[in-house]
Protein backbone atom coordinates (compact mmCIF):
# COMPACT_ATOMS: atom_id res chain seq x y z
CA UNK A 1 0.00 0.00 0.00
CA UNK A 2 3.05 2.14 0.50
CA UNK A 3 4.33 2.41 -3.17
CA UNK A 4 0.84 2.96 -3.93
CA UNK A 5 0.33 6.14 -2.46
CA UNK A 6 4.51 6.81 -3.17
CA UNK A 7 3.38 6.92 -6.86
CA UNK A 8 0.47 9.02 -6.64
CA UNK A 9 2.43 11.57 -4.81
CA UNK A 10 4.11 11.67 -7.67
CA UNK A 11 2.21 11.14 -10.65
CA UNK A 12 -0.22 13.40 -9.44
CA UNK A 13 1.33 16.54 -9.11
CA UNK A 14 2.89 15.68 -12.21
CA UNK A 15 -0.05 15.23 -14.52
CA UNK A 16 -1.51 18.40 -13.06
CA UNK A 17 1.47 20.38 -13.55
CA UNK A 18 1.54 19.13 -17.37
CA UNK A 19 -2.02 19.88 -17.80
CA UNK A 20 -1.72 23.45 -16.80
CA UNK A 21 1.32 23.60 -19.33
CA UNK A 22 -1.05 22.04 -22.08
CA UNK A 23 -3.90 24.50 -21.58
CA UNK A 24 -4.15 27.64 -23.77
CA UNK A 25 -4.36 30.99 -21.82
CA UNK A 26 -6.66 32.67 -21.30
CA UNK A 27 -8.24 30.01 -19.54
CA UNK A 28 -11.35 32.03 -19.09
CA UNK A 29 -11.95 33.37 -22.09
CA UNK A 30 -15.14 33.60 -22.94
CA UNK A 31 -16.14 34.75 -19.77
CA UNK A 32 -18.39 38.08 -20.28
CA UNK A 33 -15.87 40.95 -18.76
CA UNK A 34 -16.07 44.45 -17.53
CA UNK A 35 -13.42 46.53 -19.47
CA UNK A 36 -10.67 47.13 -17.47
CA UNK A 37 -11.67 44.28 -14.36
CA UNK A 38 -8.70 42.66 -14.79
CA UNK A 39 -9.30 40.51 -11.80
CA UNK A 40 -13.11 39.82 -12.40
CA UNK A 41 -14.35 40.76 -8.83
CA UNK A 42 -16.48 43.09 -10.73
CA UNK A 43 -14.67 46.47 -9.75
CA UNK A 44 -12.19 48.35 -11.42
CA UNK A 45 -9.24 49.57 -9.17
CA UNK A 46 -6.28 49.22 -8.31
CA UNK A 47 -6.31 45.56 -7.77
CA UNK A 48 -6.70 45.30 -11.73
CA UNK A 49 -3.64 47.29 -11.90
CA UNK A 50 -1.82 45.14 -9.86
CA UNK A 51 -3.34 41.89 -11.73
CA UNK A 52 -1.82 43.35 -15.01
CA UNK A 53 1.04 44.13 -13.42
CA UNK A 54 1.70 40.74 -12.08
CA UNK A 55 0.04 39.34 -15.65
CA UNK A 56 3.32 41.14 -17.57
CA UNK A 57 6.25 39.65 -15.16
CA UNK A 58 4.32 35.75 -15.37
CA UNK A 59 3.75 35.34 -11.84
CA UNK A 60 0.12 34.78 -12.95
CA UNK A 61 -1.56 33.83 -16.20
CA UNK A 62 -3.37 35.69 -18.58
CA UNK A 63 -7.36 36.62 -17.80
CA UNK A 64 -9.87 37.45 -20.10
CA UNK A 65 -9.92 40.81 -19.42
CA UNK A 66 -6.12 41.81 -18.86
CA UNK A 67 -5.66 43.12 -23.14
CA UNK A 68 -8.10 46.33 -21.40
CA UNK A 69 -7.04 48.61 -24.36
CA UNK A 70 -7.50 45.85 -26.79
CA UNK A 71 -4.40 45.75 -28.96
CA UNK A 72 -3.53 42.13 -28.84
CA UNK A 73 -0.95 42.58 -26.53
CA UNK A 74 -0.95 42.96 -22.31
CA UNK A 75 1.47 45.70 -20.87
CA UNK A 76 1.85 48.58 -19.52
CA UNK A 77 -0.38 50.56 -22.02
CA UNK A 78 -2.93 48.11 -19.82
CA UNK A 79 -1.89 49.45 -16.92
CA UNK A 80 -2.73 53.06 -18.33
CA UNK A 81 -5.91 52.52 -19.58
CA UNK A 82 -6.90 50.98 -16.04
CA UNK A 83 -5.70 54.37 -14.75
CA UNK A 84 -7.49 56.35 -16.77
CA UNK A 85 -10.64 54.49 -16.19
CA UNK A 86 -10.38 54.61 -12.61
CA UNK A 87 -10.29 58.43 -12.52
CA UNK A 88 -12.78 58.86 -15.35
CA UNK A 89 -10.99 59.80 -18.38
CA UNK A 90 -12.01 56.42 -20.23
């Protein structure tokens, strides 16, 4: 029973790890956005900002709703346009 549960310690994590790498980003989307909620939580603020920020240097993956200004591309023109609908300019 021992090498049993040795091996799925092992091949679990494994095949979940490989099915995350097999998955296309964005995972979610066709989820129905709010321009500029980055984060989905329904609110645009600072959060979003900090979702696109962490979006750009991969420490998470890509959401639906992180390209806010559209151009096929998520950086800090992003970030901008998340700024500039926060104070009402967008």
């Amino acid at each position: 029973m021992g090498k049993v549960k040795t091996i799925y310690r092992i091949l679990v994590p494994a095949l979940v790890v490989l099915g995350m790498a097999l998955s296309p980003f964005p995972a979610v989307a066709d989820a129905p956005t709010l321009l500029g909620d980055v984060n989905g939580d329904g609110m645009i603020n600072a959060l979003d900002i900090t979702t696109v920020e962490r979006i750009i240097v991969e420490l998470d993956a890509p959401t639906a709703g992180a390209d806010v200004n559209q151009n096929g591309a998520i950086n800090v023109l992003d970030i901008t346009k998340i700024e500039r609908i926060i104070v009402g300019l967008d």
